[in-house]
PDB file of N, CA and C in Angstrom:
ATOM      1  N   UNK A   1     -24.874  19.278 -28.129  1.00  0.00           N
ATOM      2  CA  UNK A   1     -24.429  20.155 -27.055  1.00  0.00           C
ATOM      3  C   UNK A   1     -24.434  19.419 -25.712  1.00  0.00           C
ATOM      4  N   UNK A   2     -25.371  18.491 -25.643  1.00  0.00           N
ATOM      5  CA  UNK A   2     -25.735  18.030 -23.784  1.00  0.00           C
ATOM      6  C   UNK A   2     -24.443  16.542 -23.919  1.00  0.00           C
ATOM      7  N   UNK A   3     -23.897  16.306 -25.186  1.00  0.00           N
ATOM      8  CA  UNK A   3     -23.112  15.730 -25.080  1.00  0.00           C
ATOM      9  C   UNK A   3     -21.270  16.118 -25.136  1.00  0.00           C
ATOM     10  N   UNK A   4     -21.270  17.418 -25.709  1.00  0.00           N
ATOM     11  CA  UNK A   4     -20.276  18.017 -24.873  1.00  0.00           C
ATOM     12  C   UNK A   4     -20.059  18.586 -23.900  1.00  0.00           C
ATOM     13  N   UNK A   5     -21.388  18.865 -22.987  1.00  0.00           N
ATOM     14  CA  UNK A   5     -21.263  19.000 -21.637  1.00  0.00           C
ATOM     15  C   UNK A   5     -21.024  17.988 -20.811  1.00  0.00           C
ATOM     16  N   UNK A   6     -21.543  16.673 -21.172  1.00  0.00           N
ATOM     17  CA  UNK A   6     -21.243  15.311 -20.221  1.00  0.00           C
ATOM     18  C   UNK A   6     -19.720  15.192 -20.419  1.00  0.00           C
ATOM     19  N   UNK A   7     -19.117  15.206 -21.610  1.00  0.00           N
ATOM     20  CA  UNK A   7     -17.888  14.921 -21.760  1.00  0.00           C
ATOM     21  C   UNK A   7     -16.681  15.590 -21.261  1.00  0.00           C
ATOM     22  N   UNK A   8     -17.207  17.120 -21.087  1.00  0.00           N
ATOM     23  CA  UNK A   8     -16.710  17.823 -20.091  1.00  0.00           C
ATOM     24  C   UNK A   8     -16.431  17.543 -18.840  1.00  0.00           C
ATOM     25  N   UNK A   9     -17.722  17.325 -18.167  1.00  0.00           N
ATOM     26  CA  UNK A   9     -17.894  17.057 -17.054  1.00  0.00           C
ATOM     27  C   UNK A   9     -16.682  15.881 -16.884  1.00  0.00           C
ATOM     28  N   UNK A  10     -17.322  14.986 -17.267  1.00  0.00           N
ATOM     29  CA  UNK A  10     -16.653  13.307 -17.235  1.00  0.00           C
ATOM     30  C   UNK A  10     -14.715  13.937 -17.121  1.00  0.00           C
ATOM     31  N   UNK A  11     -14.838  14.544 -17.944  1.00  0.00           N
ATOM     32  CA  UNK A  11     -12.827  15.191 -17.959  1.00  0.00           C
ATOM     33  C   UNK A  11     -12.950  15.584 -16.877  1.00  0.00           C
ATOM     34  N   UNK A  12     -13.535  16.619 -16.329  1.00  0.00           N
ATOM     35  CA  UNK A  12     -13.103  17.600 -14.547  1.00  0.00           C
ATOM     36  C   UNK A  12     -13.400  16.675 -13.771  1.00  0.00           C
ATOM     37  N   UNK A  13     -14.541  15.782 -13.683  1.00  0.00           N
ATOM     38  CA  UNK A  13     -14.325  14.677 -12.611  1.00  0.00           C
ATOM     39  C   UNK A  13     -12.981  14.204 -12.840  1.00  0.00           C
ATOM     40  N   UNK A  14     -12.712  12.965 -13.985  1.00  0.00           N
ATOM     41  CA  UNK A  14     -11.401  12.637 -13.641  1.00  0.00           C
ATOM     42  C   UNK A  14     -10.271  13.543 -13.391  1.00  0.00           C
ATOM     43  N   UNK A  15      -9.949  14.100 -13.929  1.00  0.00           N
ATOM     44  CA  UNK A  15      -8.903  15.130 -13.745  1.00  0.00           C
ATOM     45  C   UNK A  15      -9.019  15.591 -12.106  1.00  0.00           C
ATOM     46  N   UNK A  16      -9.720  15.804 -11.619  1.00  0.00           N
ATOM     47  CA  UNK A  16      -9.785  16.136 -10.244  1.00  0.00           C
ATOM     48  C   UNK A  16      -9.864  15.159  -9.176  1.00  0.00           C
ATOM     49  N   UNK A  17      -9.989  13.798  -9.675  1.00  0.00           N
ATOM     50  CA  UNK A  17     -10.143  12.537  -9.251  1.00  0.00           C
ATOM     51  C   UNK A  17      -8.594  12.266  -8.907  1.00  0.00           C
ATOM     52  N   UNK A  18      -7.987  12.142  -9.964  1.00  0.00           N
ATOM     53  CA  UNK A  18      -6.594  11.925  -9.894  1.00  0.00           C
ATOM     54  C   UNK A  18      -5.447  13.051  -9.346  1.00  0.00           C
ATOM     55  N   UNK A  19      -5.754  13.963  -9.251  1.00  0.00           N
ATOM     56  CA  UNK A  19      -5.145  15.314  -8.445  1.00  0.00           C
ATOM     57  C   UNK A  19      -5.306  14.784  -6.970  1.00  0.00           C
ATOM     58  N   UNK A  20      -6.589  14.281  -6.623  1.00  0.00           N
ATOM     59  CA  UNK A  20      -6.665  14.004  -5.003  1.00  0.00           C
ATOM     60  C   UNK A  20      -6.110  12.825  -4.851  1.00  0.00           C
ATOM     61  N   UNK A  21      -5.633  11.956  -5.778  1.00  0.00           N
ATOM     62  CA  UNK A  21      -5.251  10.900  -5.524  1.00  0.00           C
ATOM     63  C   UNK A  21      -3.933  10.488  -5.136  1.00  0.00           C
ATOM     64  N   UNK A  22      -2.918  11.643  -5.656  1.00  0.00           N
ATOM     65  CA  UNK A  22      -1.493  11.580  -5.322  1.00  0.00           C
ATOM     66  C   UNK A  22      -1.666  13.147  -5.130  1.00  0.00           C
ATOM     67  N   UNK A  23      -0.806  13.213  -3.615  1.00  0.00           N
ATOM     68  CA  UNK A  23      -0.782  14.758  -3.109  1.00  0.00           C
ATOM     69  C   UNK A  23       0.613  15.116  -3.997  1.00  0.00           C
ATOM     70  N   UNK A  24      -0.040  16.465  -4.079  1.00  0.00           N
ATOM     71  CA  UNK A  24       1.058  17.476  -4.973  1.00  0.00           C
ATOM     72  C   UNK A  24       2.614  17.413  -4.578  1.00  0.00           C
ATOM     73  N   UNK A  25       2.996  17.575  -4.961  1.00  0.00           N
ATOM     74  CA  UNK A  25       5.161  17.594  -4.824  1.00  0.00           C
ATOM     75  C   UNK A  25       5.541  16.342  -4.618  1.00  0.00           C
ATOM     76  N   UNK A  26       5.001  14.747  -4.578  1.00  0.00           N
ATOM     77  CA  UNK A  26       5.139  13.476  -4.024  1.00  0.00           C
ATOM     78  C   UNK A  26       4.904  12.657  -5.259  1.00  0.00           C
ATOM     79  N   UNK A  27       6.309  11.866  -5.776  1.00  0.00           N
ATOM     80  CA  UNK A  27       6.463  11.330  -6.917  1.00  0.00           C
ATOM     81  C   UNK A  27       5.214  10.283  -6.436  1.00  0.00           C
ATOM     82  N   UNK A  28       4.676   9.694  -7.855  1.00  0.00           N
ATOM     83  CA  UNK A  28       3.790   8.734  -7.864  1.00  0.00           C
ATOM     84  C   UNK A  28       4.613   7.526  -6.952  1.00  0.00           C
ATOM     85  N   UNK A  29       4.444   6.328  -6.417  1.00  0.00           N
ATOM     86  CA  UNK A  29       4.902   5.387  -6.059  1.00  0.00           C
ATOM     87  C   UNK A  29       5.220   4.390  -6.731  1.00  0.00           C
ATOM     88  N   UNK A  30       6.444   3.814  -6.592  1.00  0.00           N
ATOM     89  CA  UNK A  30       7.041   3.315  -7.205  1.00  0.00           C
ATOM     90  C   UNK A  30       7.124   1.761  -7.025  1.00  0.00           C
ATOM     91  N   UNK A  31       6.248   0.699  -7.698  1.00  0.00           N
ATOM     92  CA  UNK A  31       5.498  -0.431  -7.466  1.00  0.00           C
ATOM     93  C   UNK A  31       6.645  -1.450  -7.653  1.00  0.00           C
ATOM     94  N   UNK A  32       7.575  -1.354  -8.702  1.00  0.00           N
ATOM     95  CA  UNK A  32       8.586  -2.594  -8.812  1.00  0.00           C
ATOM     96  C   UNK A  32       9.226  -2.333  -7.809  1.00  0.00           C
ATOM     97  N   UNK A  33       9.731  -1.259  -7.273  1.00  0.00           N
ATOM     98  CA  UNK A  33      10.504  -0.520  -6.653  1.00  0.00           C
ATOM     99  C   UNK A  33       9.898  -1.590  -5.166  1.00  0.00           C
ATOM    100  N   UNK A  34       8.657  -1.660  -4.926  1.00  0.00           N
ATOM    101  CA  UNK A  34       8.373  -1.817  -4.151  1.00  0.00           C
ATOM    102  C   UNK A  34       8.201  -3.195  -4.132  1.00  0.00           C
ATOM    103  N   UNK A  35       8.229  -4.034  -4.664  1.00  0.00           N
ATOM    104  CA  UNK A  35       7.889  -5.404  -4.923  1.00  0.00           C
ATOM    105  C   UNK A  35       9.529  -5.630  -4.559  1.00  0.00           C
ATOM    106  N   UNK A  36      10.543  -4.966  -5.132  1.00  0.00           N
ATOM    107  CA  UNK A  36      11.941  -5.585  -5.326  1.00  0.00           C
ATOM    108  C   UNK A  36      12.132  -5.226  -3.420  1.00  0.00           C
ATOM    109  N   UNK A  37      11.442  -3.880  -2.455  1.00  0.00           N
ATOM    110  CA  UNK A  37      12.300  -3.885  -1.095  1.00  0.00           C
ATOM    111  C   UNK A  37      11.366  -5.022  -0.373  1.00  0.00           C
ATOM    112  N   UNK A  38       9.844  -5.375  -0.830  1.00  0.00           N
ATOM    113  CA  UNK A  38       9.019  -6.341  -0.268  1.00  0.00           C
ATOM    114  C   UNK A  38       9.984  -7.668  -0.123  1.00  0.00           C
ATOM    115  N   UNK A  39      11.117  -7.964  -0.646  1.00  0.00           N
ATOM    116  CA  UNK A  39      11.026  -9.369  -1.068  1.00  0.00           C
ATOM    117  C   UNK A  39      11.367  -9.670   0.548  1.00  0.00           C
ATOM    118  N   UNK A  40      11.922  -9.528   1.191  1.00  0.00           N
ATOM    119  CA  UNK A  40      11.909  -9.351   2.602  1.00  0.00           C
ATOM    120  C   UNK A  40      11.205  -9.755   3.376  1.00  0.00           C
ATOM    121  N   UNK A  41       9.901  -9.252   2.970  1.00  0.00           N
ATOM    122  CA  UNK A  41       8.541  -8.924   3.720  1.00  0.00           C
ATOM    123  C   UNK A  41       7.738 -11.007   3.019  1.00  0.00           C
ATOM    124  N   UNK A  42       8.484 -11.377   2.301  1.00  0.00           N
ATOM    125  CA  UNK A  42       7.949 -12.556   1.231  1.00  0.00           C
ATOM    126  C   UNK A  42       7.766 -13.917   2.359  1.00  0.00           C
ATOM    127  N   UNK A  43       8.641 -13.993   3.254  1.00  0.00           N
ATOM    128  CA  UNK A  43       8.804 -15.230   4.369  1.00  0.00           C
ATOM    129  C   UNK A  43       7.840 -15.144   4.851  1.00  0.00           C
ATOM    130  N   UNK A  44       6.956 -13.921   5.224  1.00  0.00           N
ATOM    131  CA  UNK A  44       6.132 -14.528   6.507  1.00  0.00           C
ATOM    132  C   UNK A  44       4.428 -13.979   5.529  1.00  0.00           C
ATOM    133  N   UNK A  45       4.044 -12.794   4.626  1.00  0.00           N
ATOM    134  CA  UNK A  45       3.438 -12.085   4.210  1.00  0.00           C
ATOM    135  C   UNK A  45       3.381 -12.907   2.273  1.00  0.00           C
ATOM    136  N   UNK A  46       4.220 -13.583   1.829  1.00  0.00           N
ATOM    137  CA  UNK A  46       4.251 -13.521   0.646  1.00  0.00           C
ATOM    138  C   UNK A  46       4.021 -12.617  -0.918  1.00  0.00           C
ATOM    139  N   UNK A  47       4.773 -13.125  -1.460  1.00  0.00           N
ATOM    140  CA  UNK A  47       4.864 -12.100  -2.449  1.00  0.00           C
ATOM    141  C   UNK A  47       3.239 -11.876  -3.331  1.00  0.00           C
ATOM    142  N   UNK A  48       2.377 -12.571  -2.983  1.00  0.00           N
ATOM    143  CA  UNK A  48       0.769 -12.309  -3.488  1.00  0.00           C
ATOM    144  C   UNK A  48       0.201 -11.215  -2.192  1.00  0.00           C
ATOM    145  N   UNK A  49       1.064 -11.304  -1.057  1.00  0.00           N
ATOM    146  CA  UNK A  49       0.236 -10.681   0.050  1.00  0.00           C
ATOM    147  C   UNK A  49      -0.769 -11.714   0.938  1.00  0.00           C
ATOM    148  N   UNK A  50      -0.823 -12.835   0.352  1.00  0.00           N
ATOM    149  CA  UNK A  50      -1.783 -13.878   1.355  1.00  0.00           C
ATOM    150  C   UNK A  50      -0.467 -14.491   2.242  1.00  0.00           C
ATOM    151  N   UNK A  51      -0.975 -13.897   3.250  1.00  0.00           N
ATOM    152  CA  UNK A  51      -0.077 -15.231   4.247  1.00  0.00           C
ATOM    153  C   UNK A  51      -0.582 -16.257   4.508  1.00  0.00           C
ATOM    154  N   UNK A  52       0.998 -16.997   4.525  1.00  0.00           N
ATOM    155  CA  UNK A  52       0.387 -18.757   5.265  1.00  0.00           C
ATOM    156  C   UNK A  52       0.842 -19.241   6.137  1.00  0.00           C
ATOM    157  N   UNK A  53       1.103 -18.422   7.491  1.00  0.00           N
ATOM    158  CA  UNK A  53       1.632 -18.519   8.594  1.00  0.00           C
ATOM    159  C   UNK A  53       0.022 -18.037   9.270  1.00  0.00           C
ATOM    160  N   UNK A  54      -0.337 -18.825  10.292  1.00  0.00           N
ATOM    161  CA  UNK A  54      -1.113 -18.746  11.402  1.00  0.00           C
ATOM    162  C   UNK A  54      -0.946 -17.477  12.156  1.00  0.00           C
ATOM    163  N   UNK A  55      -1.712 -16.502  12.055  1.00  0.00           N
ATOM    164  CA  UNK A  55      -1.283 -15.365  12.694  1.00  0.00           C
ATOM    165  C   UNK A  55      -1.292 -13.983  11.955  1.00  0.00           C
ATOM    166  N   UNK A  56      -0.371 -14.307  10.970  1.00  0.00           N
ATOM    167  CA  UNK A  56      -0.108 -13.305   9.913  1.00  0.00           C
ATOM    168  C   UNK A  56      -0.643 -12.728   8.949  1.00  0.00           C
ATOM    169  N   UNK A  57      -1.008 -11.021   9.231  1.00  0.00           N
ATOM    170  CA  UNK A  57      -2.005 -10.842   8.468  1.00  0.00           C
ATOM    171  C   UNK A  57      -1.563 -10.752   6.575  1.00  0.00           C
ATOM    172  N   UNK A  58      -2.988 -10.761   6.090  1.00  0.00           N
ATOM    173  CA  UNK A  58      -2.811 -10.485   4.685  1.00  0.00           C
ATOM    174  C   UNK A  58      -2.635  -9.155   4.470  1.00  0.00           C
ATOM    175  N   UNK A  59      -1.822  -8.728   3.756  1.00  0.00           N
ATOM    176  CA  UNK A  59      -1.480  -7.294   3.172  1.00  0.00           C
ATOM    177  C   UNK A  59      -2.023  -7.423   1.552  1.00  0.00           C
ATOM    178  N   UNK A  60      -2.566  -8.345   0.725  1.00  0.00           N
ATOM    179  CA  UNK A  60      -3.216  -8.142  -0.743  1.00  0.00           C
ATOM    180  C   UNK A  60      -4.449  -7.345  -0.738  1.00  0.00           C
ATOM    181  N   UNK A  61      -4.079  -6.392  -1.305  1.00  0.00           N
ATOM    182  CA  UNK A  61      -5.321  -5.547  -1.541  1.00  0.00           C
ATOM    183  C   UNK A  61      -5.911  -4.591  -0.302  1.00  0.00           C
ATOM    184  N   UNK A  62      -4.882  -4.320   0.610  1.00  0.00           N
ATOM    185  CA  UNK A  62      -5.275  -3.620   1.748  1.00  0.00           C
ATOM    186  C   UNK A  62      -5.130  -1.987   1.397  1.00  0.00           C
ATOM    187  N   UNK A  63      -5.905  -0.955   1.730  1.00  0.00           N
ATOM    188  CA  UNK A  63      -5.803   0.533   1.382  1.00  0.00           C
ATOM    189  C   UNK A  63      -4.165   0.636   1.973  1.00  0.00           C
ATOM    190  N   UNK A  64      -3.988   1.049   0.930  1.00  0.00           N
ATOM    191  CA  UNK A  64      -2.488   1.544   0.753  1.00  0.00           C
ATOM    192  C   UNK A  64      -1.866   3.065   1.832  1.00  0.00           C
ATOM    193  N   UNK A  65      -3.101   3.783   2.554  1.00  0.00           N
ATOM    194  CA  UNK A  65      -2.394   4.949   3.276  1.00  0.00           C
ATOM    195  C   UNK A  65      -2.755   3.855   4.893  1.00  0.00           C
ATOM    196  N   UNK A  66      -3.273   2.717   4.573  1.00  0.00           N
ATOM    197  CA  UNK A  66      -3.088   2.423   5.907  1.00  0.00           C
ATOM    198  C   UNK A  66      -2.352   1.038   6.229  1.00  0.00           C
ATOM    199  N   UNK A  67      -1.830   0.594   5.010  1.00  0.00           N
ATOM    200  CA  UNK A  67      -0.058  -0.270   5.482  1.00  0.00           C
ATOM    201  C   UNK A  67       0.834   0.898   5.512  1.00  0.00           C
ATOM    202  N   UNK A  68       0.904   1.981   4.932  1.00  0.00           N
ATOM    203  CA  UNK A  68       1.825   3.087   5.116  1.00  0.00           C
ATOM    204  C   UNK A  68       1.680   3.739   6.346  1.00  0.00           C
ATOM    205  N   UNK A  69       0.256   3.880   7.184  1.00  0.00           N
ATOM    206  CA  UNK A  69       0.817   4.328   8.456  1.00  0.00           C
ATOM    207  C   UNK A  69       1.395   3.241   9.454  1.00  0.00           C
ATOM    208  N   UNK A  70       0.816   1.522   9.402  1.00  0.00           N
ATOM    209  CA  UNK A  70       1.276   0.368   9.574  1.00  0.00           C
ATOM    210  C   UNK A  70       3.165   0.493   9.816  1.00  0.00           C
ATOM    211  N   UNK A  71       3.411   0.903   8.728  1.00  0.00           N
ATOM    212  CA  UNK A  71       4.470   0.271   8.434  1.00  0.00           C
ATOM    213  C   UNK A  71       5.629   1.345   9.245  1.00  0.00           C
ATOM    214  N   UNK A  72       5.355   3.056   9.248  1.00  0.00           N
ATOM    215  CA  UNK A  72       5.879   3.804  10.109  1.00  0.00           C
ATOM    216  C   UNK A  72       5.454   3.794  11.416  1.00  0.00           C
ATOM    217  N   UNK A  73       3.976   3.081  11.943  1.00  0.00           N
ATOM    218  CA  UNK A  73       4.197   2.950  13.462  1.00  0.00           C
ATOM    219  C   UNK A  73       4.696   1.926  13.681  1.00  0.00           C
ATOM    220  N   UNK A  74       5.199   0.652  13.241  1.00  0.00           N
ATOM    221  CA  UNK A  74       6.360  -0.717  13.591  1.00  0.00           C
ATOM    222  C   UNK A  74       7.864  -0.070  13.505  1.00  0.00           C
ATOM    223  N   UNK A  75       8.140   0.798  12.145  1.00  0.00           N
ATOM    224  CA  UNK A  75       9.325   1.376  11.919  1.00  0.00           C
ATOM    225  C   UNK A  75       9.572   2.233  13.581  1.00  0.00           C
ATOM    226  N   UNK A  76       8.738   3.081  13.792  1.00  0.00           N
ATOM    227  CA  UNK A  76       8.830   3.977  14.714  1.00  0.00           C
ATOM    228  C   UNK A  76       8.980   3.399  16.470  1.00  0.00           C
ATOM    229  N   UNK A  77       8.114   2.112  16.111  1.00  0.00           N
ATOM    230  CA  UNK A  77       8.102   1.556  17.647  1.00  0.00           C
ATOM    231  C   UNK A  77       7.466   2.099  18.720  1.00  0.00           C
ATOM    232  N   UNK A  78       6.542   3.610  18.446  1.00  0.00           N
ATOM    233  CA  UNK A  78       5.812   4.080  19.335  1.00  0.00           C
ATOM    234  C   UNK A  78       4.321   3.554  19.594  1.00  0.00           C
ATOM    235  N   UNK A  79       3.661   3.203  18.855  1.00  0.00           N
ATOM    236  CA  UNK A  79       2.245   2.887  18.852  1.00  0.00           C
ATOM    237  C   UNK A  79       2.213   1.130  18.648  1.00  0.00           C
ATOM    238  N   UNK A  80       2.784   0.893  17.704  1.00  0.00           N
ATOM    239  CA  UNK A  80       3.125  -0.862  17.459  1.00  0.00           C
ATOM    240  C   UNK A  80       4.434  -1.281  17.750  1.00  0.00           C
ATOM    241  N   UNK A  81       3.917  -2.423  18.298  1.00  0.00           N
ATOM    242  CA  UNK A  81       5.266  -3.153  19.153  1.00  0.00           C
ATOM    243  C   UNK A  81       5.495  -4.670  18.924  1.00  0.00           C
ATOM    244  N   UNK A  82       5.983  -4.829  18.245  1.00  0.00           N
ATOM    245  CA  UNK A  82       6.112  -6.525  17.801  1.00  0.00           C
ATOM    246  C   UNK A  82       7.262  -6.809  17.697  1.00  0.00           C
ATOM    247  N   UNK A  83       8.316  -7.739  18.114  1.00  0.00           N
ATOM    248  CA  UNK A  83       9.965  -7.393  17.950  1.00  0.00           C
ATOM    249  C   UNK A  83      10.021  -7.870  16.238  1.00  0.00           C
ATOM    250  N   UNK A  84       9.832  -8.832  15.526  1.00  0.00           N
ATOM    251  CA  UNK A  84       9.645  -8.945  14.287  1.00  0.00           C
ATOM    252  C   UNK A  84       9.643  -7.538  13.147  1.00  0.00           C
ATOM    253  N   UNK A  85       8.459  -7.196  13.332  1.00  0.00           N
ATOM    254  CA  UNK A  85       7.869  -6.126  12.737  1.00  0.00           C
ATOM    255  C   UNK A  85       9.048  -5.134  12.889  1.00  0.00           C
ATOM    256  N   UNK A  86       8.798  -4.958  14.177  1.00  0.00           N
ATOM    257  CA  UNK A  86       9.874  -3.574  14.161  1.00  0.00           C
ATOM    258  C   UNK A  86      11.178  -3.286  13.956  1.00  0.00           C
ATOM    259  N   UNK A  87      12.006  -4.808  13.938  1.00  0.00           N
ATOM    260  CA  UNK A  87      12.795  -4.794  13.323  1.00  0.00           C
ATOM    261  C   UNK A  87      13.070  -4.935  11.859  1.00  0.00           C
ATOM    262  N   UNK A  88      11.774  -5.687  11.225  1.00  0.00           N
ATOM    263  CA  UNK A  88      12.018  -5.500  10.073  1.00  0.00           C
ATOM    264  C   UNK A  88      11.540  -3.974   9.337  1.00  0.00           C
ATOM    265  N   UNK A  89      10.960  -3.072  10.094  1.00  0.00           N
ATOM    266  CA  UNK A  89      10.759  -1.824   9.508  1.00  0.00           C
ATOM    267  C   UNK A  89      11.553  -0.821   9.741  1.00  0.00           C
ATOM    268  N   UNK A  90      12.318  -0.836  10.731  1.00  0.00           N
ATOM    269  CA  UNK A  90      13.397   0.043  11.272  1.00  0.00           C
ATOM    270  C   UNK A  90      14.073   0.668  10.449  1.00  0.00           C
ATOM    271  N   UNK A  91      14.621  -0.438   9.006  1.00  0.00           N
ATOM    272  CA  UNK A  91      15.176   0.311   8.389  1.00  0.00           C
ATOM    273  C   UNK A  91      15.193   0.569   6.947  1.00  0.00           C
ATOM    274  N   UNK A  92      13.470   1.207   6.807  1.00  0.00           N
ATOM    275  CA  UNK A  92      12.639   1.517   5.811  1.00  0.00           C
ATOM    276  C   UNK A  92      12.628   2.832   6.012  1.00  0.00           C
ATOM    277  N   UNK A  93      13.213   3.679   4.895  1.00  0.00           N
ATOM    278  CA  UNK A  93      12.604   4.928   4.023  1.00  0.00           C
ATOM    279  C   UNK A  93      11.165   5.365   3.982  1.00  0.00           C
ATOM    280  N   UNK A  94      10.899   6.481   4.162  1.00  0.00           N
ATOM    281  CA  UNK A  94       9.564   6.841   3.852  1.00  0.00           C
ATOM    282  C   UNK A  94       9.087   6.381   2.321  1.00  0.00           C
ATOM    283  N   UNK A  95      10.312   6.773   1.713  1.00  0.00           N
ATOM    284  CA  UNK A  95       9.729   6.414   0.124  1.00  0.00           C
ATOM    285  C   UNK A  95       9.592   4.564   0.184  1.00  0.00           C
ATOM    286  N   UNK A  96      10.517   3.536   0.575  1.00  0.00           N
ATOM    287  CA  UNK A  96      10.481   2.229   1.280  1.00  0.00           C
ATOM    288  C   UNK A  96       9.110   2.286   1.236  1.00  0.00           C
ATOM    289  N   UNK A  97       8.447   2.372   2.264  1.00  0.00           N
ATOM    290  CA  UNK A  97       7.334   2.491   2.810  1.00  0.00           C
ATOM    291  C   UNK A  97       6.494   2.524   1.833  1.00  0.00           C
ATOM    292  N   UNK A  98       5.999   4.104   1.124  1.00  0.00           N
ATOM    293  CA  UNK A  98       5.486   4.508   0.173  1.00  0.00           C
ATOM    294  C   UNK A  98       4.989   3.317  -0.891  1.00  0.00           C
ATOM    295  N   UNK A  99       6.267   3.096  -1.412  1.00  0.00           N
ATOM    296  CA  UNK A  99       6.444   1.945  -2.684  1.00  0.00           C
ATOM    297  C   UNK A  99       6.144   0.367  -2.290  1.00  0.00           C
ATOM    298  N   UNK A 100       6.287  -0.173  -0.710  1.00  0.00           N
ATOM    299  CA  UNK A 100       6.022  -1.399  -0.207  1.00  0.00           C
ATOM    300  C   UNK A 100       4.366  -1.428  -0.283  1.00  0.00           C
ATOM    301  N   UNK A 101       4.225  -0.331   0.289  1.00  0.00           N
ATOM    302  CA  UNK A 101       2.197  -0.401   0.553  1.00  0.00           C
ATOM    303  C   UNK A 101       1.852  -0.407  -0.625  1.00  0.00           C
ATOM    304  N   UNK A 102       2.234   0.289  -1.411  1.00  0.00           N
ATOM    305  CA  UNK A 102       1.441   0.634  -3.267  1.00  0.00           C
ATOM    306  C   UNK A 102       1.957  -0.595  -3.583  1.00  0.00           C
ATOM    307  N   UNK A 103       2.665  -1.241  -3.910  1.00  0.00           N
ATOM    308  CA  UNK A 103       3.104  -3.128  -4.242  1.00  0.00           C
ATOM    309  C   UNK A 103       1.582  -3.949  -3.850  1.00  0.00           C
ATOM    310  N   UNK A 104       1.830  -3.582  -2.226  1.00  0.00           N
ATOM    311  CA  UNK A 104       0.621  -4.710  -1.947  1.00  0.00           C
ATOM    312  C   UNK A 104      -0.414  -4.388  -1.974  1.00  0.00           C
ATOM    313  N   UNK A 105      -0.976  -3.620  -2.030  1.00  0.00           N
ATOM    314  CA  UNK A 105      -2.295  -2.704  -2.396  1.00  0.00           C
ATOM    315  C   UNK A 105      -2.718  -3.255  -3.537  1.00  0.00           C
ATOM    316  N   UNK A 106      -1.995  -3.294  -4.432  1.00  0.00           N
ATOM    317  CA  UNK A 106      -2.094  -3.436  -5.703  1.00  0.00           C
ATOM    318  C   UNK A 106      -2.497  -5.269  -5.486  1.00  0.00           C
ATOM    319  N   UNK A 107      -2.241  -6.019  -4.902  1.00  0.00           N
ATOM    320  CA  UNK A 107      -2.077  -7.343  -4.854  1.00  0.00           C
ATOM    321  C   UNK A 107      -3.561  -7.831  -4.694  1.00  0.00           C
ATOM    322  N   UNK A 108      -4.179  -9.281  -5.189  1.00  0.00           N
ATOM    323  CA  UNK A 108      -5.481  -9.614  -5.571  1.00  0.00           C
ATOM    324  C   UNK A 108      -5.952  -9.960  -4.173  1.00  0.00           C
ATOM    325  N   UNK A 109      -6.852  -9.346  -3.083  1.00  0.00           N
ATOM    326  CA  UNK A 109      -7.267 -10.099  -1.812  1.00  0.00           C
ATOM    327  C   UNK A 109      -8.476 -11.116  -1.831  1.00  0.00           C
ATOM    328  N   UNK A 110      -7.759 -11.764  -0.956  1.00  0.00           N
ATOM    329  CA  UNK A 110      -8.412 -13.318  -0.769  1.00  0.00           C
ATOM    330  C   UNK A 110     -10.163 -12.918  -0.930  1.00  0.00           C
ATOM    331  N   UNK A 111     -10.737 -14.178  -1.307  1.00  0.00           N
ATOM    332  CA  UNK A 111     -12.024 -14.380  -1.920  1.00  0.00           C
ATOM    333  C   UNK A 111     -12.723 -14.749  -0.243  1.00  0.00           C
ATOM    334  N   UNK A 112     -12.123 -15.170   0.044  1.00  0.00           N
ATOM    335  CA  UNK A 112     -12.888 -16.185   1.215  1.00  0.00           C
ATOM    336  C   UNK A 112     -12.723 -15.437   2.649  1.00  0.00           C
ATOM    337  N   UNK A 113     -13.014 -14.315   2.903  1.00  0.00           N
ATOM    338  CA  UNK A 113     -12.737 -13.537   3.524  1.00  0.00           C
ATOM    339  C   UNK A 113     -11.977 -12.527   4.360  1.00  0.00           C
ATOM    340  N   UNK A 114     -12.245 -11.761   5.452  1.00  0.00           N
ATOM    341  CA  UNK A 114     -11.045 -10.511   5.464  1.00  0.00           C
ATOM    342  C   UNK A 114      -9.456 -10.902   5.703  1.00  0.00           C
ATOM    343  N   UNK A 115      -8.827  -9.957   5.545  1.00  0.00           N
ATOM    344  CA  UNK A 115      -7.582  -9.987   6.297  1.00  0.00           C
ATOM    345  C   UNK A 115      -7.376 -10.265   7.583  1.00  0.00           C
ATOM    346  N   UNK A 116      -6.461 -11.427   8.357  1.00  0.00           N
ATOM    347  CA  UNK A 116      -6.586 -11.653   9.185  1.00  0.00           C
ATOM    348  C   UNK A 116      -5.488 -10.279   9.820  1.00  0.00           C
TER     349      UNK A 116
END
């Protein structure tokens, strides 16, 4: 019995784990999807997410709702201002967006410390 209660349990945690994890009516994100509009993003950021430009931060393995607000305040031009950036986000989709951050999110971050 105390082991079909753990197993229970263990189900409503996950199950409720993953409900908070993608908000309701919002297709999951779409990772090739997002790797294929990144390639763009590959010159200065690379396709691992480690940059090797002096300056440029790493996007591998960064929380994914915060290159997504990243990426709509460069798109938007109100809060971030970089002529680079903002032109290269200008003309990104929310879903764009969505699927670029979940790409690099997903990507392995550097061993040797933070994102610059």
């Amino acid at each position: 019995m105390k082991n079909i209660f753990r197993l229970g349990l263990a189900a409503l945690l996950l199950a409720t784990s993953t409900v908070q994890a993608q908000p309701l009516g919002e297709p999951a994100p779409d990772v090739g999807a997002g790797k294929k509009r990144a390639a763009a993003c590959f010159a200065c950021h690379n396709p691992d997410g480690i940059a090797k430009i002096p300056g440029t931060p790493h996007l591998a393995g960064q929380e994914r709702g915060y290159l997504e607000n990243a990426l709509r305040a460069y798109r938007d031009g109100q809060t971030r201002q970089n002529p680079i950036m903002n032109a290269m986000a200008k003309p990104l989709s929310d879903r764009d967006i969505v699927n670029i951050a979940a790409y690099y999110s997903l990507q392995t971050r550097m061993n040797n410390g933070p994102a610059r």
